[in-house]
N, C-alpha and C. Protein backbone atom coordinates (compact mmCIF):
# COMPACT_ATOMS: atom_id res chain seq x y z
N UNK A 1 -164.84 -96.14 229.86
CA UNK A 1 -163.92 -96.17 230.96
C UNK A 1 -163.27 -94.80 231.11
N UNK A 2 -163.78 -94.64 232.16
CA UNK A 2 -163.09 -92.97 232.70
C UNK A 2 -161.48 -93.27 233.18
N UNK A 3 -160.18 -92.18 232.50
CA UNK A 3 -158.89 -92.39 233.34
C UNK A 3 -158.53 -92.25 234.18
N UNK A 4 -158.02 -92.55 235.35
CA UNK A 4 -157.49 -92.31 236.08
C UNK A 4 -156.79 -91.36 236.38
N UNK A 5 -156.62 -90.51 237.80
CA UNK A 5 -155.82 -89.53 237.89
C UNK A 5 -153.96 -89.91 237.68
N UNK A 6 -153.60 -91.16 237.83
CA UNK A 6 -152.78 -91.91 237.80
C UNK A 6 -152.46 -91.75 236.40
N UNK A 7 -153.17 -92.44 235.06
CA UNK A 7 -153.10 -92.53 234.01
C UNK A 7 -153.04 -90.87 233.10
N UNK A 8 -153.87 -89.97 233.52
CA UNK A 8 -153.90 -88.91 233.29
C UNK A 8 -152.41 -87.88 233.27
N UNK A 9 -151.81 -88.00 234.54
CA UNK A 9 -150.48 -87.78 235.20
C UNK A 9 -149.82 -88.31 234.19
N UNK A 10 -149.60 -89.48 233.94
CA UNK A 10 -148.85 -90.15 233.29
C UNK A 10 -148.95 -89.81 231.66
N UNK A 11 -149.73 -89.73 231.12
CA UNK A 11 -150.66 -89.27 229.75
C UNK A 11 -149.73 -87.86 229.37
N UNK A 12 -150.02 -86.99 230.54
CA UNK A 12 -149.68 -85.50 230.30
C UNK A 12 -147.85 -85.82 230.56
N UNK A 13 -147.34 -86.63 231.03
CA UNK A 13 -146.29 -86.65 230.84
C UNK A 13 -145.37 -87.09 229.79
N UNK A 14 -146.08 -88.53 229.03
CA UNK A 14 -145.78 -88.65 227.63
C UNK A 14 -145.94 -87.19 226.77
N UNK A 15 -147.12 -87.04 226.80
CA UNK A 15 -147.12 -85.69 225.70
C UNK A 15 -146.39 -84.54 225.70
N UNK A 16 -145.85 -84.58 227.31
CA UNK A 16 -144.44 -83.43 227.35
C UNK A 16 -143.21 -83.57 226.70
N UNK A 17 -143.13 -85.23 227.23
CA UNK A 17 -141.87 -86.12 226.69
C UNK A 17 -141.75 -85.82 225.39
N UNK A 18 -142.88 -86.29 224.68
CA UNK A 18 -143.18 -86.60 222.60
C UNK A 18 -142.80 -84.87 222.46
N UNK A 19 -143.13 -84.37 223.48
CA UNK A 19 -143.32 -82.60 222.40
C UNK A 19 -141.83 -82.22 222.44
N UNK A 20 -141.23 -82.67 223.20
CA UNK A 20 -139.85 -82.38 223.74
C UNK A 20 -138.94 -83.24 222.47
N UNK A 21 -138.98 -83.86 222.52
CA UNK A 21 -138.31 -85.10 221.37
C UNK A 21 -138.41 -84.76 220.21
N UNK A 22 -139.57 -84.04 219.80
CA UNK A 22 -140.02 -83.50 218.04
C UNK A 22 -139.29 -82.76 218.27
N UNK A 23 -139.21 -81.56 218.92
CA UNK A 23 -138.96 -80.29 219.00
C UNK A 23 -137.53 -80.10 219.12
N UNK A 24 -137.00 -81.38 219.57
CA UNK A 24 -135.35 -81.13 219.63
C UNK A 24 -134.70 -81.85 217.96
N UNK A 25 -135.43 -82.48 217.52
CA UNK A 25 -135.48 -83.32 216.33
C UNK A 25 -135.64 -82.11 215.26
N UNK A 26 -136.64 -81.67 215.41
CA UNK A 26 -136.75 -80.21 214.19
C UNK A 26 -135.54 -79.33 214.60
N UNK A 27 -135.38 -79.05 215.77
CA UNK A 27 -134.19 -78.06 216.07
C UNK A 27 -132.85 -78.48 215.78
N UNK A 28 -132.69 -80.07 215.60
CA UNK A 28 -131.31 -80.37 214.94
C UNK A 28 -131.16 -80.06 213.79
N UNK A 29 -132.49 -80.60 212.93
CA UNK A 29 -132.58 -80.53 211.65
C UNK A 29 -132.66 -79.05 210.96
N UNK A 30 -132.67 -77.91 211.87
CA UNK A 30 -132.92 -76.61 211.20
C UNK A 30 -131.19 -76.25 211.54
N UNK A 31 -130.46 -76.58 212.61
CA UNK A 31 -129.05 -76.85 212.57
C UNK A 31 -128.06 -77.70 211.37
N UNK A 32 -128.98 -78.49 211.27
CA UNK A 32 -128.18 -79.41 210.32
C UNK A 32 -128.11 -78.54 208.96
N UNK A 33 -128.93 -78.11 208.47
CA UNK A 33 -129.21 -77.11 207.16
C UNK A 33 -128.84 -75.68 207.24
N UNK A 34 -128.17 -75.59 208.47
CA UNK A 34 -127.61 -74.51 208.33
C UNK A 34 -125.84 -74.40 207.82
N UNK A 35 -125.45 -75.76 208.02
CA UNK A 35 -124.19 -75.77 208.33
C UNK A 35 -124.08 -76.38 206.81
N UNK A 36 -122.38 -76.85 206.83
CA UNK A 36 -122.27 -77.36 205.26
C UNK A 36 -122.97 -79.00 205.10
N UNK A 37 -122.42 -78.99 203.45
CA UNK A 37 -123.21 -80.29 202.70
C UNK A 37 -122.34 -81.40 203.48
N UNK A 38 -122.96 -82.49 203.48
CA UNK A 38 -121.97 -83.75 203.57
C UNK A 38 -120.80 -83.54 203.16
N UNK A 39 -120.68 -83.49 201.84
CA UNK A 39 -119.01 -83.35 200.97
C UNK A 39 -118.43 -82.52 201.66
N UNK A 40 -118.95 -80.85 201.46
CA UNK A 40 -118.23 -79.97 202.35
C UNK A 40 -117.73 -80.59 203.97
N UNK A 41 -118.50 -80.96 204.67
CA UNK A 41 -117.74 -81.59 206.24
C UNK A 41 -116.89 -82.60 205.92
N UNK A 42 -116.93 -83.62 204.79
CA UNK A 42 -115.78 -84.25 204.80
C UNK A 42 -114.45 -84.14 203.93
N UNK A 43 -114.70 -83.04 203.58
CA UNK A 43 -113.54 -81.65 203.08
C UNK A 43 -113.49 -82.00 201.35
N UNK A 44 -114.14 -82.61 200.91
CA UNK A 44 -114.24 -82.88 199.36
C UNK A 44 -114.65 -81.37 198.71
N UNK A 45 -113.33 -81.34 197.97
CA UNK A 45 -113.28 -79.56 197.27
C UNK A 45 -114.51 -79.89 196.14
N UNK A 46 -114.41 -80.47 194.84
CA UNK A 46 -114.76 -80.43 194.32
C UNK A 46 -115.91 -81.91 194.19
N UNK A 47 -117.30 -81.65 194.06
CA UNK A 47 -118.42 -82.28 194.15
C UNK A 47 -118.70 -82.85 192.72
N UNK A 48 -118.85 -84.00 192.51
CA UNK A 48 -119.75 -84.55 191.42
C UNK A 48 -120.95 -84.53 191.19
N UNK A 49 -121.60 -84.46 189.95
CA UNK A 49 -122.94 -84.30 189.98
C UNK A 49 -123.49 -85.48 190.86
N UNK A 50 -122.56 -86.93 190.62
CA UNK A 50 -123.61 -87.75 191.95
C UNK A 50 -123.27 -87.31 193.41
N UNK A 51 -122.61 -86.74 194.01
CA UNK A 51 -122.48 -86.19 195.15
C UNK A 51 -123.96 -85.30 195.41
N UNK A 52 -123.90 -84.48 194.36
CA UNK A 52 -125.03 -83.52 194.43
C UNK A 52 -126.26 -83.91 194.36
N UNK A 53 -126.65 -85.27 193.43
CA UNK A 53 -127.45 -85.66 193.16
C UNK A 53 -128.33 -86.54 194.61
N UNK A 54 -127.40 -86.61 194.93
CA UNK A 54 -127.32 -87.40 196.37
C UNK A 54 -127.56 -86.46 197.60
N UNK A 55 -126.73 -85.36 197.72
CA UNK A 55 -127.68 -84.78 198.94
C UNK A 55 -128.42 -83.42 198.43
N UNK A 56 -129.05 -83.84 196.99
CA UNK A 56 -130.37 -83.20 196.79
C UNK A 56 -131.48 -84.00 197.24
N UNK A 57 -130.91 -85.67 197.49
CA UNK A 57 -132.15 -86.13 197.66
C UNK A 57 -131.93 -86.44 199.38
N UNK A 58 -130.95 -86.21 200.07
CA UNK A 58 -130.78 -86.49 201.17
C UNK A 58 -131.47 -85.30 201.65
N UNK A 59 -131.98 -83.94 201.56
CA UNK A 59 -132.30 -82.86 201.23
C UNK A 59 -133.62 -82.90 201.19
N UNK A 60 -134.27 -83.85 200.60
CA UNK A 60 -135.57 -83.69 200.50
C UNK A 60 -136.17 -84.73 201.18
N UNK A 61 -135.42 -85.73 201.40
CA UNK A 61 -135.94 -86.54 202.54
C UNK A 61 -135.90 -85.59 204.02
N UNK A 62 -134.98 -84.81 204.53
CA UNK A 62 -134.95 -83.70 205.25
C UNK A 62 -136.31 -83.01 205.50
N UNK A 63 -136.28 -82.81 204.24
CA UNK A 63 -137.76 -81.90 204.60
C UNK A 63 -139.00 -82.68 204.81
N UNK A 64 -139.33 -83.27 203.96
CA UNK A 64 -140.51 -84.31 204.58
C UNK A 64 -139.98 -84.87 206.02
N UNK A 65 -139.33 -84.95 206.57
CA UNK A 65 -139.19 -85.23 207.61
C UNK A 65 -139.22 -84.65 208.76
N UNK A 66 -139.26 -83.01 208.39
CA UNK A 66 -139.25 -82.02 209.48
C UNK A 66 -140.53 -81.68 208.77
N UNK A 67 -141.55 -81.79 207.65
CA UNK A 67 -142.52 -81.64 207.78
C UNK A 67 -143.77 -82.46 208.48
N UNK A 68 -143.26 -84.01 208.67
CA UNK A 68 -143.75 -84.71 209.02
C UNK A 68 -143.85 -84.41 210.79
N UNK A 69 -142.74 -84.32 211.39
CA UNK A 69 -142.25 -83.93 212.38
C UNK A 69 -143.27 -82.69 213.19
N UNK A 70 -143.75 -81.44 211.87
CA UNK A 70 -144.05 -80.79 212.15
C UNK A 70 -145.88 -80.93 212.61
N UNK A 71 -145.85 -81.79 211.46
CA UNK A 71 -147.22 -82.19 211.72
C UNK A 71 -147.96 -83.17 213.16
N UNK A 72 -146.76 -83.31 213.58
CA UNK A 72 -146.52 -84.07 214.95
C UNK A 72 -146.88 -83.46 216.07
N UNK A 73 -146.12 -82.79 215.97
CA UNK A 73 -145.90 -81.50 217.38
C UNK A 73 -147.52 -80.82 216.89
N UNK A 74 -148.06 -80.48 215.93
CA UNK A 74 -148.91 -80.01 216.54
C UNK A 74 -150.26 -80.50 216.91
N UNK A 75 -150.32 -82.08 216.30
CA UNK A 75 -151.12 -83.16 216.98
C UNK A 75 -150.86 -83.39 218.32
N UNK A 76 -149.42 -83.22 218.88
CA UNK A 76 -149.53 -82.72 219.89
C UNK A 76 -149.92 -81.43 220.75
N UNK A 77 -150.08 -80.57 220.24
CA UNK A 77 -149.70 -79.21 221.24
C UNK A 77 -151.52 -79.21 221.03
N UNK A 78 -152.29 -80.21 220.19
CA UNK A 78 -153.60 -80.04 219.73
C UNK A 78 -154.03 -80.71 221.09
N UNK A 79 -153.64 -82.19 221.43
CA UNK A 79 -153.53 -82.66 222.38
C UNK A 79 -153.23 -81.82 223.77
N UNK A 80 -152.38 -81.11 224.13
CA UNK A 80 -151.95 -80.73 225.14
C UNK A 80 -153.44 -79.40 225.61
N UNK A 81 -153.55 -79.08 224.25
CA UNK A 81 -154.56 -78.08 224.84
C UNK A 81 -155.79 -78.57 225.22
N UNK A 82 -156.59 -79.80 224.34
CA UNK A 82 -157.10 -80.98 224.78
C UNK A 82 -157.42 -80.94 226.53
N UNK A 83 -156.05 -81.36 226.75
CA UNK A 83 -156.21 -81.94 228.00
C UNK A 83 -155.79 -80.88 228.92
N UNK A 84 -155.33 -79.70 229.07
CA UNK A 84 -155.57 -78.31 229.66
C UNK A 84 -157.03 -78.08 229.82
N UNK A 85 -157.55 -77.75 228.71
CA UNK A 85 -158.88 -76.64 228.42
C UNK A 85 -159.74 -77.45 228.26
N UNK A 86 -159.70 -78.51 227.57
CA UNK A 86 -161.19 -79.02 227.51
C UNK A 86 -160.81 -80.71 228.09
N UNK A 87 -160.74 -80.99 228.91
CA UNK A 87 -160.37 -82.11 229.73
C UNK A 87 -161.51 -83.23 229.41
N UNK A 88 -163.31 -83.03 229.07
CA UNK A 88 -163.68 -83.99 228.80
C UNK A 88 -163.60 -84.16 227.49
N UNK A 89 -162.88 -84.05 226.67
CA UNK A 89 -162.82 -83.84 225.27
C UNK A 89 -161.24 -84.52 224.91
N UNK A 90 -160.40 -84.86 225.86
CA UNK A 90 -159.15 -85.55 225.94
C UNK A 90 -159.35 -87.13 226.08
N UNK A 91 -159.07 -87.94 225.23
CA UNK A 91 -159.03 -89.25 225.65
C UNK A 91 -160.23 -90.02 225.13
N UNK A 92 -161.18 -88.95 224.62
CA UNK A 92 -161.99 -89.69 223.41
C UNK A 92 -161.73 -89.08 222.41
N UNK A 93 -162.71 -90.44 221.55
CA UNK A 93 -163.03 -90.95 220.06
C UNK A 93 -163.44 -89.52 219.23
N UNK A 94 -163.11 -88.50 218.65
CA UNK A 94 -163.80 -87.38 218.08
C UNK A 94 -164.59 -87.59 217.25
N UNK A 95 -164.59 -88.79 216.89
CA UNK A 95 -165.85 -89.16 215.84
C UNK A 95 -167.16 -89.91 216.51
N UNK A 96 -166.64 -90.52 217.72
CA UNK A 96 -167.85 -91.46 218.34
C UNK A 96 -168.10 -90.70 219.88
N UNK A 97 -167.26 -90.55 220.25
CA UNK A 97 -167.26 -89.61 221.72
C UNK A 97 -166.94 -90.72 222.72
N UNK A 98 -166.35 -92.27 221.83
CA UNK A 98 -166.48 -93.39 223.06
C UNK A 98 -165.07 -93.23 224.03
N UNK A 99 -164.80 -93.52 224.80
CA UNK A 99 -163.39 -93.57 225.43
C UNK A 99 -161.90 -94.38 224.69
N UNK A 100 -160.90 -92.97 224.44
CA UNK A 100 -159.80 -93.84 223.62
C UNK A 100 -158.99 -95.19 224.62
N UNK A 101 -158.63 -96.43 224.38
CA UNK A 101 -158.16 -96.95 225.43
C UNK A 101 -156.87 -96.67 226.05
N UNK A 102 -156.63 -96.63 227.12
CA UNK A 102 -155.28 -96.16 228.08
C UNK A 102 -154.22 -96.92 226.81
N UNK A 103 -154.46 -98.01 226.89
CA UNK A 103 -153.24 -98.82 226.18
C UNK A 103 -152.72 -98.12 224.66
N UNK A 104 -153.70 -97.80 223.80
CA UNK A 104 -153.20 -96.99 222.61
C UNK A 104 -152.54 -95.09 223.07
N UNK A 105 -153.75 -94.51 224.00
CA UNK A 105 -153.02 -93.40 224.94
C UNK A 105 -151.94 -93.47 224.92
N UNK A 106 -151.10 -94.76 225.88
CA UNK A 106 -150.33 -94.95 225.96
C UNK A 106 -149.03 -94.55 224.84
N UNK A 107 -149.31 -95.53 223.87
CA UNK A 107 -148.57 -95.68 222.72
C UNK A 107 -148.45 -94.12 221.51
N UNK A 108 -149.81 -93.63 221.58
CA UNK A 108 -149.54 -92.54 221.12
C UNK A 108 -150.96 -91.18 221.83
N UNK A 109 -150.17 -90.48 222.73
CA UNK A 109 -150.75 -89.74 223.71
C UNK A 109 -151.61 -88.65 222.90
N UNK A 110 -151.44 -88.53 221.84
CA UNK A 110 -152.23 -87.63 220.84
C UNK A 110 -153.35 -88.11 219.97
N UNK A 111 -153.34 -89.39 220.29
CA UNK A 111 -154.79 -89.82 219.18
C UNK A 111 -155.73 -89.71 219.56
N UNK A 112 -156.87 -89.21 218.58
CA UNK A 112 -158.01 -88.59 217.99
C UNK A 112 -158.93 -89.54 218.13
N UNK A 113 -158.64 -91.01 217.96
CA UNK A 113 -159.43 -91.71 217.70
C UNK A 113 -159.51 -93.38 218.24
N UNK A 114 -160.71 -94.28 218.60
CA UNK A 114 -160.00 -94.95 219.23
C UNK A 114 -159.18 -96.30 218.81
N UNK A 115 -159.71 -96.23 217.36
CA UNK A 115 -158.69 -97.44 215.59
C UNK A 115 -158.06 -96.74 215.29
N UNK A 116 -157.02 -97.47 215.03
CA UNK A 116 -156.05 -96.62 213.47
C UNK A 116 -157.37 -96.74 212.06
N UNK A 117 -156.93 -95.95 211.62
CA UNK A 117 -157.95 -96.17 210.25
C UNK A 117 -156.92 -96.46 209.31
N UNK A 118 -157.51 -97.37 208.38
CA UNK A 118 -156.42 -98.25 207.39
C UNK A 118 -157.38 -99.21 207.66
């Protein structure tokens, strides 16, 4: 099933949307780490090791999360070029070449493929 110019329109507009949303999401999060710790914003002078212990790990959930994030955006921007430059190469299966369906498109405008694998 070939997409529609309708669906297509719509397609390239999710993937603006999603790239827009990561990208403001990483940009909080490179804000957020710039500024002080939890304790510090809620004016606590002196920190306990569980304070610390705590946003060492709040800290590293941070990062997997802006790495995850990162890995996002460029499944998207992989996508976006996709469907710029190589237009019959957008919206299928990269392993089968069959057509991905509108309905998963839908749901996530960057997939590769037309199953989740799992």
């Amino acid at each position: 099933m070939t997409l529609t110019k309708q669906q297509l329109q719509h397609l390239e507009q999710r993937l603006l949307e999603e790239r827009a949303r990561v990208t403001a999401m990483l940009e909080r999060q490179e804000l957020a780490t710039e500024t002080e710790t939890p304790s510090e914003a809620a004016g606590d002078i002196a920190a306990t090791r569980v304070d610390r212990g705590t946003e060492s790990q709040f800290q590293e959930l941070d990062v997997i999360n802006a790495e995850r994030a990162t890995e996002e955006l460029a499944d998207i921007d992989a996508a976006l070029d996709r469907f710029y430059n190589n237009p019959d190469a957008f919206g299928r299966d990269e392993r089968t070449g069959q057509p991905i369906p509108f309905a998963r498109l839908d749901i996530i405008p960057w997939a590769r493929t037309a199953v989740t694998s799992g």
